[in-house]
C-alpha atoms as a PDB file:
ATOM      1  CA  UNK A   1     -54.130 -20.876  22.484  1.00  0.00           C
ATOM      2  CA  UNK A   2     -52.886 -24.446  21.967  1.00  0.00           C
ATOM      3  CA  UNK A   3     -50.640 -24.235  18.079  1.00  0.00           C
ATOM      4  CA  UNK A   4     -49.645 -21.128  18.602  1.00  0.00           C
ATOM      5  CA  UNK A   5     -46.368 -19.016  19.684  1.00  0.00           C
ATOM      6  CA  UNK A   6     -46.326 -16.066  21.894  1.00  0.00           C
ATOM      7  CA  UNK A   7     -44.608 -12.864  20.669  1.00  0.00           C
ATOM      8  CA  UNK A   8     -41.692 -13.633  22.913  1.00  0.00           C
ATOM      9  CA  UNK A   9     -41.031 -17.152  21.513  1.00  0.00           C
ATOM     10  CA  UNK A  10     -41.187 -15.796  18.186  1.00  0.00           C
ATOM     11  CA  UNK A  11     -37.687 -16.719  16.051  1.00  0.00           C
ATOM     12  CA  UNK A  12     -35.531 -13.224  16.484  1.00  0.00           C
ATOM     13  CA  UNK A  13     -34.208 -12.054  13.105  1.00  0.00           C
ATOM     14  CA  UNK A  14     -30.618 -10.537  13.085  1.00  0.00           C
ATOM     15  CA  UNK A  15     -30.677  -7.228  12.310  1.00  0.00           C
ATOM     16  CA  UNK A  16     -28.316  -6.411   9.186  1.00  0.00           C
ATOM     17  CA  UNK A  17     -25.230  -4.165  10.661  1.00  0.00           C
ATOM     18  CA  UNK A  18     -24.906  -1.684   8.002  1.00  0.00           C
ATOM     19  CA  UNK A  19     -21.413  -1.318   7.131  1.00  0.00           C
ATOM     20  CA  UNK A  20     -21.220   1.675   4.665  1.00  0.00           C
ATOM     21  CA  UNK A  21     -19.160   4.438   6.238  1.00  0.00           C
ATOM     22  CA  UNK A  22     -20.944   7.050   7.316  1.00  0.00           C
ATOM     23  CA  UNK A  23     -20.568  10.848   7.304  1.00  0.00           C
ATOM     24  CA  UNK A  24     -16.766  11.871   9.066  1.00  0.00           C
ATOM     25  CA  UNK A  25     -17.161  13.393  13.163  1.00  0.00           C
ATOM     26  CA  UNK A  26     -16.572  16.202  14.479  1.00  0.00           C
ATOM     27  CA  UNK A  27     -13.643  14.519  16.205  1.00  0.00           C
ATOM     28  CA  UNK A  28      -9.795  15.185  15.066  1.00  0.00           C
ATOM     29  CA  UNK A  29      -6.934  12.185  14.872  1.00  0.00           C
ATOM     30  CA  UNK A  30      -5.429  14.307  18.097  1.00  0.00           C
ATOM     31  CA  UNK A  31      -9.158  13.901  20.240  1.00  0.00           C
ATOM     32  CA  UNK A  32      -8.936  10.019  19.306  1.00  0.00           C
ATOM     33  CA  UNK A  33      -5.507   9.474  20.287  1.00  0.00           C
ATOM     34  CA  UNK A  34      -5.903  11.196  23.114  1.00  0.00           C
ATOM     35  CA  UNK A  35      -9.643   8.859  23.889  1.00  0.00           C
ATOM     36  CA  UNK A  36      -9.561   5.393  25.706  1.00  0.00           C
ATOM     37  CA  UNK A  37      -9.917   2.537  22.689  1.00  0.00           C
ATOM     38  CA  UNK A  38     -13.153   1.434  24.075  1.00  0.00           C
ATOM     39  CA  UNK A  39     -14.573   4.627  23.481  1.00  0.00           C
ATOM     40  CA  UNK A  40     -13.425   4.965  20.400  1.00  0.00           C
ATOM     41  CA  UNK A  41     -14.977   1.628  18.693  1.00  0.00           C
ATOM     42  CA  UNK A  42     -17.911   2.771  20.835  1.00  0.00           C
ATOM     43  CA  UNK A  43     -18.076   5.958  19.086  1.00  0.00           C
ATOM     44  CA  UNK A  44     -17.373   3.830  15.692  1.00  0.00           C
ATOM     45  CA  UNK A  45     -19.926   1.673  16.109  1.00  0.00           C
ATOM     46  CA  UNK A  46     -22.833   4.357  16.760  1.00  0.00           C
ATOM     47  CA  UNK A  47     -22.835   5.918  13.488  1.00  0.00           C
ATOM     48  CA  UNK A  48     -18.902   4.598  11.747  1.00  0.00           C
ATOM     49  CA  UNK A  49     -18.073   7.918  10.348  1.00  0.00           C
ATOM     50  CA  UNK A  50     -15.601   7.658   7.739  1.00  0.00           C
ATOM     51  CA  UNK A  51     -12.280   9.522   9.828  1.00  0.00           C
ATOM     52  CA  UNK A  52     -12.747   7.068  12.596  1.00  0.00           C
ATOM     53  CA  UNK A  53     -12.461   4.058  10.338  1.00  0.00           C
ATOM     54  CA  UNK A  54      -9.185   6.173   8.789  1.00  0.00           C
ATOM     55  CA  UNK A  55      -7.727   6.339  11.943  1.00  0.00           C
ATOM     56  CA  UNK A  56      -8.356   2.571  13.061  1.00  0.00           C
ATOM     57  CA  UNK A  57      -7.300   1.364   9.748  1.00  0.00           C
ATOM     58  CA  UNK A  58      -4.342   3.325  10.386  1.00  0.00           C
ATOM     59  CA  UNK A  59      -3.865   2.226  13.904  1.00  0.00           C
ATOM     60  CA  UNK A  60      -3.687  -1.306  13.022  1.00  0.00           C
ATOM     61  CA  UNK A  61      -1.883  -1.488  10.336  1.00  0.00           C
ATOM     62  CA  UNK A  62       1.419  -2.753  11.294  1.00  0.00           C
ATOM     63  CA  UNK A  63      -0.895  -6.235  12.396  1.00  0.00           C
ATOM     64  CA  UNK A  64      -1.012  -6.619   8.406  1.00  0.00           C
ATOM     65  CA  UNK A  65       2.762  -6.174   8.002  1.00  0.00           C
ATOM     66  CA  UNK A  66       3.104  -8.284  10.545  1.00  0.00           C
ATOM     67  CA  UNK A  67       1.025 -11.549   9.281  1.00  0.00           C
ATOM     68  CA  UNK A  68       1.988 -10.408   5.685  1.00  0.00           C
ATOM     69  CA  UNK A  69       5.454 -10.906   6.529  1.00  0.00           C
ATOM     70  CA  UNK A  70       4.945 -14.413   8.527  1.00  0.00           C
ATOM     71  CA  UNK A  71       3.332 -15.512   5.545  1.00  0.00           C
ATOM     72  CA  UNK A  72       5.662 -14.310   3.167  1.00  0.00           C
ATOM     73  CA  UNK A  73       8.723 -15.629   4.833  1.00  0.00           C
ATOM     74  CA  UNK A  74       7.368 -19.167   3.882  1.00  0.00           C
ATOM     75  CA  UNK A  75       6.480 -18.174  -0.168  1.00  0.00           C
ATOM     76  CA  UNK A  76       8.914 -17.513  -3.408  1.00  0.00           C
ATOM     77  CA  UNK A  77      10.601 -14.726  -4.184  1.00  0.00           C
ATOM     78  CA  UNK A  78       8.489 -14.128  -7.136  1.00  0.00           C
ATOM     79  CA  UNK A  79       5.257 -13.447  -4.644  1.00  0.00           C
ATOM     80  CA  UNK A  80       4.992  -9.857  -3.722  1.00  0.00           C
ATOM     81  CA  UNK A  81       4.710  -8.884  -0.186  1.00  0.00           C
ATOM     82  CA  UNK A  82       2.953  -6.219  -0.925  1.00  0.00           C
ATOM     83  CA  UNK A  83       0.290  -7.973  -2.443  1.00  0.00           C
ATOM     84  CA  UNK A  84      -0.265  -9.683   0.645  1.00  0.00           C
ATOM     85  CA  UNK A  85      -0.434  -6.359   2.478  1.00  0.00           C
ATOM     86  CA  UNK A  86      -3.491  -5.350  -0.259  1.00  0.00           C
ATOM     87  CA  UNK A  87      -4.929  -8.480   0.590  1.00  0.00           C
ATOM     88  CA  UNK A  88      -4.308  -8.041   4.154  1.00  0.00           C
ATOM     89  CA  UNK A  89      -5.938  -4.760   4.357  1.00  0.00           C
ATOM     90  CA  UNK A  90      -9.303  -6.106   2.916  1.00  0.00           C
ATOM     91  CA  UNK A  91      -9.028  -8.584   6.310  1.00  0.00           C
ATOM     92  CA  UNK A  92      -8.431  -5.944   8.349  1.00  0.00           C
ATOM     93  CA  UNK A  93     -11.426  -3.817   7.092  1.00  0.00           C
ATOM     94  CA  UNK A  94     -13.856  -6.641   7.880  1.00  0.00           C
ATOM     95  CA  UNK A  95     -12.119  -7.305  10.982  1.00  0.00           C
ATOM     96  CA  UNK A  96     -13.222  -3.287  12.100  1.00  0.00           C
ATOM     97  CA  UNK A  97     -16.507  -3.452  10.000  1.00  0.00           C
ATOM     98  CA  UNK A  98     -17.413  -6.776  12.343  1.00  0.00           C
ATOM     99  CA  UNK A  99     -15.477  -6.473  15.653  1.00  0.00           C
ATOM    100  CA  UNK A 100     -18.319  -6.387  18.484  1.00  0.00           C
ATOM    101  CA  UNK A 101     -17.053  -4.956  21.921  1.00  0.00           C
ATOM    102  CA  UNK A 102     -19.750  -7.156  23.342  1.00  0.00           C
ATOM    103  CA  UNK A 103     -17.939 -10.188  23.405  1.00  0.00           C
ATOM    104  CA  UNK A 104     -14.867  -9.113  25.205  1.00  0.00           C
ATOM    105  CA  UNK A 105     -12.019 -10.055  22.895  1.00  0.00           C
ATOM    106  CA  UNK A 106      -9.390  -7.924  22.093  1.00  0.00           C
ATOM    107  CA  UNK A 107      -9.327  -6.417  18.300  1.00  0.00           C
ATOM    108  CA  UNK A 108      -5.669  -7.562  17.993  1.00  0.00           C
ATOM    109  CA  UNK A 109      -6.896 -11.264  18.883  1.00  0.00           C
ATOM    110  CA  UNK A 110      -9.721 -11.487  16.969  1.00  0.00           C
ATOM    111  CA  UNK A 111      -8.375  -9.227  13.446  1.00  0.00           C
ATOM    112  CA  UNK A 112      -5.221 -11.506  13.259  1.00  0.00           C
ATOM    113  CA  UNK A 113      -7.577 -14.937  11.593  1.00  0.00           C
ATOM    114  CA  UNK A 114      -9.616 -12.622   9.399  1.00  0.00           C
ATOM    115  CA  UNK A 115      -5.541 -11.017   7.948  1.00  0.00           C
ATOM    116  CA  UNK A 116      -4.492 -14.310   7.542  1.00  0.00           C
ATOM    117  CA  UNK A 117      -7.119 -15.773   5.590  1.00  0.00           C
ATOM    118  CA  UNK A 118      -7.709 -12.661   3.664  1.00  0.00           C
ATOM    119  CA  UNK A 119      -4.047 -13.086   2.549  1.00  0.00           C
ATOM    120  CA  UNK A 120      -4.105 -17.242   2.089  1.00  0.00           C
ATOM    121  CA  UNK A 121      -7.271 -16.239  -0.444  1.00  0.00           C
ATOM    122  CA  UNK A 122      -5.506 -13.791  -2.033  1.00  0.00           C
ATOM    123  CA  UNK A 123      -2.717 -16.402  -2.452  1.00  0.00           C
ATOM    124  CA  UNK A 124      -5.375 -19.312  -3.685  1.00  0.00           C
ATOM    125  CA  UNK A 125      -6.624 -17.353  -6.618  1.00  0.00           C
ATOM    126  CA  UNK A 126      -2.894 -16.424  -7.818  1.00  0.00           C
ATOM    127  CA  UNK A 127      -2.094 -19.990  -8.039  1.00  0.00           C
ATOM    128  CA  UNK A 128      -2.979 -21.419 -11.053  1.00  0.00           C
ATOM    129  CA  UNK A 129      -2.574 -25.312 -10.179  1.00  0.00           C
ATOM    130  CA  UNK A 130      -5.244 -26.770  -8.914  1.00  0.00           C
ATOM    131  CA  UNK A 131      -5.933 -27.381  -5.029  1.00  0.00           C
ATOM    132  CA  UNK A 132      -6.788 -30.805  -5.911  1.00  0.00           C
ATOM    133  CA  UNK A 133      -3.407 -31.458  -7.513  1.00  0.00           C
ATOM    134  CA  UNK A 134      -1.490 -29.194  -4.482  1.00  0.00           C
ATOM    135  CA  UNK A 135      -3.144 -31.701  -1.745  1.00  0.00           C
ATOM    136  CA  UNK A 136      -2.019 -34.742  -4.009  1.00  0.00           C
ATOM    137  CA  UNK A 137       1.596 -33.441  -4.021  1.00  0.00           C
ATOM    138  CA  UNK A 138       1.595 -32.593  -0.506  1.00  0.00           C
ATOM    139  CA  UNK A 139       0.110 -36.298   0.163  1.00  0.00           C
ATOM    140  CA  UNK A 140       2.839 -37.949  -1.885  1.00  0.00           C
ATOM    141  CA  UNK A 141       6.067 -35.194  -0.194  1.00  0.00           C
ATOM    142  CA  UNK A 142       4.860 -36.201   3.202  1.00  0.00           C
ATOM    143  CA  UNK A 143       5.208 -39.933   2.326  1.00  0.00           C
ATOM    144  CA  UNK A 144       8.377 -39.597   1.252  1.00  0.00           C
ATOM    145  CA  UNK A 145       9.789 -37.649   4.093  1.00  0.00           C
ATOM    146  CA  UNK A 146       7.788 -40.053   6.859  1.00  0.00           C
ATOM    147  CA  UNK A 147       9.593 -43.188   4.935  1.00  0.00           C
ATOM    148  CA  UNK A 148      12.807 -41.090   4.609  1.00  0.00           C
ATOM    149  CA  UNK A 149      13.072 -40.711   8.197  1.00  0.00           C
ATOM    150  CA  UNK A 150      11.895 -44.358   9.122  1.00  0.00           C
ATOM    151  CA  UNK A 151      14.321 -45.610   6.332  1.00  0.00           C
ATOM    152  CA  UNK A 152      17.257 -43.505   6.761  1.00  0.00           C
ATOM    153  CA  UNK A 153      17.700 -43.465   2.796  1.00  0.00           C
ATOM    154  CA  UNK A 154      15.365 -42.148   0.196  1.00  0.00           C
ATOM    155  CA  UNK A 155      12.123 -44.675  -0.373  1.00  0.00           C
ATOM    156  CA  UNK A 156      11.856 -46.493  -3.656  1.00  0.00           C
ATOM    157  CA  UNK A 157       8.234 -46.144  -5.584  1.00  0.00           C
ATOM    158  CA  UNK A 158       6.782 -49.539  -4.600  1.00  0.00           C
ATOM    159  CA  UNK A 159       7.604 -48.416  -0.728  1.00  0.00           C
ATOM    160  CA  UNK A 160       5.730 -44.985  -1.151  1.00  0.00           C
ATOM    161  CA  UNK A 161       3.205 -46.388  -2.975  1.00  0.00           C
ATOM    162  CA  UNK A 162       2.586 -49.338  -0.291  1.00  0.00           C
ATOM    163  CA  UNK A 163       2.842 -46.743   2.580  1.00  0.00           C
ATOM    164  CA  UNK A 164      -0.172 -44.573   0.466  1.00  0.00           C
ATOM    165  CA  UNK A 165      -1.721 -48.192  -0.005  1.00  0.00           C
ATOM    166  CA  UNK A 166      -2.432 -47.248  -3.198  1.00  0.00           C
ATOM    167  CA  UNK A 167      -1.746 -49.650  -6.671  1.00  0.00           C
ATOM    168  CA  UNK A 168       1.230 -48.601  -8.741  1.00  0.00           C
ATOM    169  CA  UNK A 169      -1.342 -47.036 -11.688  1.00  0.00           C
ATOM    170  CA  UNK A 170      -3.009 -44.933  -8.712  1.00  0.00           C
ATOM    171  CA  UNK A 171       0.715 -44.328  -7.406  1.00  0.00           C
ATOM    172  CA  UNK A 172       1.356 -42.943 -10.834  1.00  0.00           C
ATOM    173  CA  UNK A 173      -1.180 -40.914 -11.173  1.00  0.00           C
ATOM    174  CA  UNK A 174      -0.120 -38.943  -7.792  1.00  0.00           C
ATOM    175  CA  UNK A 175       3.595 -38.580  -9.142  1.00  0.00           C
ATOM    176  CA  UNK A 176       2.341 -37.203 -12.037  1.00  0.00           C
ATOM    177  CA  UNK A 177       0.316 -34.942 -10.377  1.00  0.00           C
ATOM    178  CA  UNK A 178       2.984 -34.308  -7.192  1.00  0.00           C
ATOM    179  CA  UNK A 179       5.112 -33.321 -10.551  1.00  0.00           C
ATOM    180  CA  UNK A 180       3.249 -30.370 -12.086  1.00  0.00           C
ATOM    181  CA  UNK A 181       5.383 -27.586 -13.837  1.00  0.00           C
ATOM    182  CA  UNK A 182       6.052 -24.454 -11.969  1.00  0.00           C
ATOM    183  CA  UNK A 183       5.857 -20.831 -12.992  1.00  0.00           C
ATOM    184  CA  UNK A 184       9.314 -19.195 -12.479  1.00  0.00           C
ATOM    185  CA  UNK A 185       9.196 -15.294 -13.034  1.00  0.00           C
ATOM    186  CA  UNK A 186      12.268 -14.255 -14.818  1.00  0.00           C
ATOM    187  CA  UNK A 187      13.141 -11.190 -12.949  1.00  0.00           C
ATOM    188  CA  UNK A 188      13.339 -12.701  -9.472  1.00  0.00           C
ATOM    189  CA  UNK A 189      16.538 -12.589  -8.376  1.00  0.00           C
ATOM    190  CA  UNK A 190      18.653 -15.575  -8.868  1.00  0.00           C
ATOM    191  CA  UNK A 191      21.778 -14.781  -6.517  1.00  0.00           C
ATOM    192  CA  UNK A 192      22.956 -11.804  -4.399  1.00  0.00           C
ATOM    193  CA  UNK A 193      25.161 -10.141  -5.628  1.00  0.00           C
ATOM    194  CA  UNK A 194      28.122  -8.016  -4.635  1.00  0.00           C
ATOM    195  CA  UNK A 195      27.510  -4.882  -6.833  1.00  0.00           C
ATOM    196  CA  UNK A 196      25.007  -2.636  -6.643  1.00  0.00           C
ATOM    197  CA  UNK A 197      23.053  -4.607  -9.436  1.00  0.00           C
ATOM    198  CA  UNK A 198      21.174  -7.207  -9.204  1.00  0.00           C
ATOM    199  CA  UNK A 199      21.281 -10.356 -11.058  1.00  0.00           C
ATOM    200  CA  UNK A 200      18.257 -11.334 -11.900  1.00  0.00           C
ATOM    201  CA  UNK A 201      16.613 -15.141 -13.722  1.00  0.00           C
ATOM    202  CA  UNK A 202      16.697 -13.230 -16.841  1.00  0.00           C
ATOM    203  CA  UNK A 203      20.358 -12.589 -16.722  1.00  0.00           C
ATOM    204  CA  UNK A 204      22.022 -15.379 -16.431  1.00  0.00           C
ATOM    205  CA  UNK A 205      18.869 -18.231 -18.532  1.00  0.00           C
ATOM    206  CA  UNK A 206      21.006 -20.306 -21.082  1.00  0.00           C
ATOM    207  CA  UNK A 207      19.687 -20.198 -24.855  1.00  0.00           C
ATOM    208  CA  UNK A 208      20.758 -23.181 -26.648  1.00  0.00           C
ATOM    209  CA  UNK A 209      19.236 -21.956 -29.774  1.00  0.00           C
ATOM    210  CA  UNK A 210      21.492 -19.165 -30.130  1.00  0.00           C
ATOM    211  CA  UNK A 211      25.612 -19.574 -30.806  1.00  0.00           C
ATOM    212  CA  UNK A 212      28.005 -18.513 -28.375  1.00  0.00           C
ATOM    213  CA  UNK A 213      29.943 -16.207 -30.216  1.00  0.00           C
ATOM    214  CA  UNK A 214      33.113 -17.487 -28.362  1.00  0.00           C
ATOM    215  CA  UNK A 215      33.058 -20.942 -29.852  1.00  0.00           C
ATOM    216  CA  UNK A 216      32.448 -19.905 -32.913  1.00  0.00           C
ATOM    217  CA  UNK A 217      35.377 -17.737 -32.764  1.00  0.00           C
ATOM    218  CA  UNK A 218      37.567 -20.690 -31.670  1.00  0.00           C
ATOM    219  CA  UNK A 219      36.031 -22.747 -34.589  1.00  0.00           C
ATOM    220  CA  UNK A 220      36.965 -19.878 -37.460  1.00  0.00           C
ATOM    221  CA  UNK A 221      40.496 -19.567 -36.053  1.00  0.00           C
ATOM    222  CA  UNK A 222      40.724 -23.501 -35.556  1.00  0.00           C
ATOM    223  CA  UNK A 223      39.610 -23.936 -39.310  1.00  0.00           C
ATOM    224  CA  UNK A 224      42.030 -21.142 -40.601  1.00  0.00           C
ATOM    225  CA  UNK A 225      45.186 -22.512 -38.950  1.00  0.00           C
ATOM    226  CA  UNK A 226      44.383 -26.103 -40.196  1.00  0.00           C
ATOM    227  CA  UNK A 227      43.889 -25.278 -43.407  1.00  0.00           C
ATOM    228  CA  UNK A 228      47.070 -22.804 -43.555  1.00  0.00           C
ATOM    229  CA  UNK A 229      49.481 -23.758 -46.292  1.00  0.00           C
ATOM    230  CA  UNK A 230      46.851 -26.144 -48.259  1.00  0.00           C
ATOM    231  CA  UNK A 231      46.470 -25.532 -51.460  1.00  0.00           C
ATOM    232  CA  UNK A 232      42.400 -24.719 -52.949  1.00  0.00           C
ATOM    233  CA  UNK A 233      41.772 -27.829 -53.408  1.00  0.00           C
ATOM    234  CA  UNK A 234      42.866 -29.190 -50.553  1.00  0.00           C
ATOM    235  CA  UNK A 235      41.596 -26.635 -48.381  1.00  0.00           C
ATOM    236  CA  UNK A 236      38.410 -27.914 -50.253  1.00  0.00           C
ATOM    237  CA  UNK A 237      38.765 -30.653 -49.234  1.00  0.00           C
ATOM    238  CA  UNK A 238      39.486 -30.479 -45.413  1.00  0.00           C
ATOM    239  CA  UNK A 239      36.387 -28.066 -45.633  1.00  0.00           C
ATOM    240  CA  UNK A 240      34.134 -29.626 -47.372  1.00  0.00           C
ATOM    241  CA  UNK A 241      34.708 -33.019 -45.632  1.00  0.00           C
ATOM    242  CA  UNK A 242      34.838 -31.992 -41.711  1.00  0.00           C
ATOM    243  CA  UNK A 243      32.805 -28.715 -41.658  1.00  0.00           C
ATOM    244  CA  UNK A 244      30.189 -29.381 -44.444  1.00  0.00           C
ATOM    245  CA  UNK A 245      30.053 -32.850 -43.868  1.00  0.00           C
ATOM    246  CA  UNK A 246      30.077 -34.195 -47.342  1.00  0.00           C
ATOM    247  CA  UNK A 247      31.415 -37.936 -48.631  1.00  0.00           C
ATOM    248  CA  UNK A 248      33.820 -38.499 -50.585  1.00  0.00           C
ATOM    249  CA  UNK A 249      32.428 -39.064 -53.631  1.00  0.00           C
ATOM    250  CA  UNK A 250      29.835 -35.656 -53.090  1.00  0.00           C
ATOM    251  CA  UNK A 251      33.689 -33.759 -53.146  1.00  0.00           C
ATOM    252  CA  UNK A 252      35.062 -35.890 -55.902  1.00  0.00           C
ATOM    253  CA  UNK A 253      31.761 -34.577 -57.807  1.00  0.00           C
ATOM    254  CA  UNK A 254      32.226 -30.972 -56.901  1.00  0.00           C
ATOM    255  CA  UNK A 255      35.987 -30.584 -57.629  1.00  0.00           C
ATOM    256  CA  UNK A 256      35.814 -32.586 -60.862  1.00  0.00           C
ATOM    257  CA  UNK A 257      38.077 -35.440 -59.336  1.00  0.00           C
ATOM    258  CA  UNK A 258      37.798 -39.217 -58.867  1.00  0.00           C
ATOM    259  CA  UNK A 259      36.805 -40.882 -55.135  1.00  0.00           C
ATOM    260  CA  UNK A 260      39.795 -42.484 -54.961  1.00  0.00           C
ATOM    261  CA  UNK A 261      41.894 -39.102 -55.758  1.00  0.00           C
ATOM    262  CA  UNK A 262      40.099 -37.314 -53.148  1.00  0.00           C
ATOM    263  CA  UNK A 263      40.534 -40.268 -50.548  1.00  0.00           C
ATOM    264  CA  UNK A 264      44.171 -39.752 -51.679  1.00  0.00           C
ATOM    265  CA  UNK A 265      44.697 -36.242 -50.860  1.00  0.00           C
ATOM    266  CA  UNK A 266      43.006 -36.268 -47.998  1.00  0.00           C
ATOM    267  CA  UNK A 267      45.331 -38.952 -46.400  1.00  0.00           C
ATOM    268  CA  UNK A 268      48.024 -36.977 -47.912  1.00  0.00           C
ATOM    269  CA  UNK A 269      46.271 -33.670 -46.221  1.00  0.00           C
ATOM    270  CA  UNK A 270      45.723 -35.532 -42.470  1.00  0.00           C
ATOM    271  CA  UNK A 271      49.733 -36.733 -42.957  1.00  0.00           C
ATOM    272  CA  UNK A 272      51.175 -33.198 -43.273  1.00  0.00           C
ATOM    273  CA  UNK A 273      48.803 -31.848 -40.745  1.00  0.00           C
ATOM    274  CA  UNK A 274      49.716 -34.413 -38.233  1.00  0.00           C
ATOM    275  CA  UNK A 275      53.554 -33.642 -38.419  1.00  0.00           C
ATOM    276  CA  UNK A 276      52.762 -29.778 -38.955  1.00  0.00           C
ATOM    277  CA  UNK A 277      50.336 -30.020 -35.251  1.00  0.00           C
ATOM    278  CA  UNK A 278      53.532 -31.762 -33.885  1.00  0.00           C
ATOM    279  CA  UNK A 279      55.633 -28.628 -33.696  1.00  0.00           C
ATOM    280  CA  UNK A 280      52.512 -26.183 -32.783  1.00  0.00           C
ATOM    281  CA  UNK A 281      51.318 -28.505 -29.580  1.00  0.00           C
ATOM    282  CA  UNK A 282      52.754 -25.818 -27.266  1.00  0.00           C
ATOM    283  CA  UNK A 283      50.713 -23.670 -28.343  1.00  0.00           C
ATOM    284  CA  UNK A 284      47.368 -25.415 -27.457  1.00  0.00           C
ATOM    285  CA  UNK A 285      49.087 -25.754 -23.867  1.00  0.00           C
ATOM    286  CA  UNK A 286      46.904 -23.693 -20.913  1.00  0.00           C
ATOM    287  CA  UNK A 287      48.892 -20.646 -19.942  1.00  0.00           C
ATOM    288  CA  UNK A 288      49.910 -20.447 -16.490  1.00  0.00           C
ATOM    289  CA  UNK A 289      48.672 -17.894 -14.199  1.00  0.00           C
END
């Protein structure tokens, strides 16, 4: 009848491939390394008992090591390559669950995509910048190495910015963007090293809030052979003035004497020091080796 569709021209619906392992065969790791491959995903496919998934899992895992390893050569040292090979393994295990010997493509061929963007995934939710801000930086980095190149000298802001064609606020924007802070992990390895151990970030990270116990060992015998041969008040003095920082008239107050007496004896103090440092300079003289 006219309006109507025969059975045959009827839209096909896909049927769902169930991909729950099933029950494990009969069949030992020996019988399906001794079978043809095609029989084996053949024998998969039919009813995917759980050994023969083991064994193709195992069968193709060096393929992960192998793109995990591509991948990694081009990462940090704080990524973990075998966090790629967890990821990887999730690609593979799709790759098996959905690899159809009707379409004539070899597994190796058609597994290696679904490993690599298993792993790039994997990477994408470990970064925590933004991929907005990542293809901003990348945007600006390629500018500057295109104008590098044309230039023969690094590019200047306006040039960048006029190769983007972008305004100087929108050019700002992207440098500020292009320069978001990194996350460093502190037991990376910062150098190779010679010995057995390794030297890591954390070894060898300056802290300026703590003192070097070196310089202040310099300072206390620096301090104790200036002031050797003064008398209290003038080691007072020296002390209070250089190392405490205090004015004249803050010492006059604390030793009970006038400003102009202190400003005496410490002229007096910086004379007899002077001719004293005159006879010691040898011995602020580098050693030789």
């Amino acid at each position: 009848m006219p309006g109507t569709k025969s059975a045959s021209s009827a839209p096909k619906t896909r049927k769902r491939r169930d991909r729950t392992p099933g029950k494990p065969s009969s069949l030992t790791k020996q019988d399906l390394e001794s079978m043809p491959m095609e029989k084996v995903w053949k024998t998969y496919q039919k009813d995917r008992p759980e050994n023969i998934r083991n064994f193709l899992m195992e069968r193709f895992l060096p393929l992960v090591r192998y793109n995990a390893e591509r991948i990694y050569a081009r990462l940090p040292d704080e990524v973990d390559i075998e966090d790629l090979m967890s990821a990887g393994l999730f690609g593979l295990m799709d790759a098996i669950d959905a690899f159809d010997l009707e379409r004539k493509v070899k597994f190796e061929t058609y597994c290696a995509p679904r490993i690599r963007g298993a792993i790039l995934d994997e990477l994408r939710a470990m970064d925590w910048v933004p991929r907005l801000v990542r293809h901003r930086s990348a945007k600006v980095d390629n500018a500057r190495n295109r104008l590098e190149m044309q230039l023969g000298r690094a590019p200047t802001n306006d040039e960048i910015s006029n190769h983007l064609n972008v305004d100087q606020e929108e050019y700002k924007k992207l440098k500020r963007d292009s320069s978001a802070v990194g996350v460093v992990s502190l037991s990376r390895n910062w150098r190779p090293s010679d010995s057995g151990r390794e030297v890591r970030e954390i070894d060898v990270i300056r802290d300026d809030s703590q003192a070097n116990p070196l310089t202040e060992t310099q300072r206390r015998d620096l301090k104790d052979l200036i002031t050797k041969g003064l008398s209290r008040a003038e080691r007072l003095i020296v002390i209070l003035y250089y190392y405490e920082e205090m004015t004249m008239k803050e010492i006059g107050a604390t030793l009970d004497l006038s400003e102009s007496r202190v400003s005496q004896m410490h002229s007096s103090i910086l004379a007899r020091l002077k001719a004293q440092m005159q006879f010691r300079s040898r011995e602020f003289e580098p050693t030789g080796v």
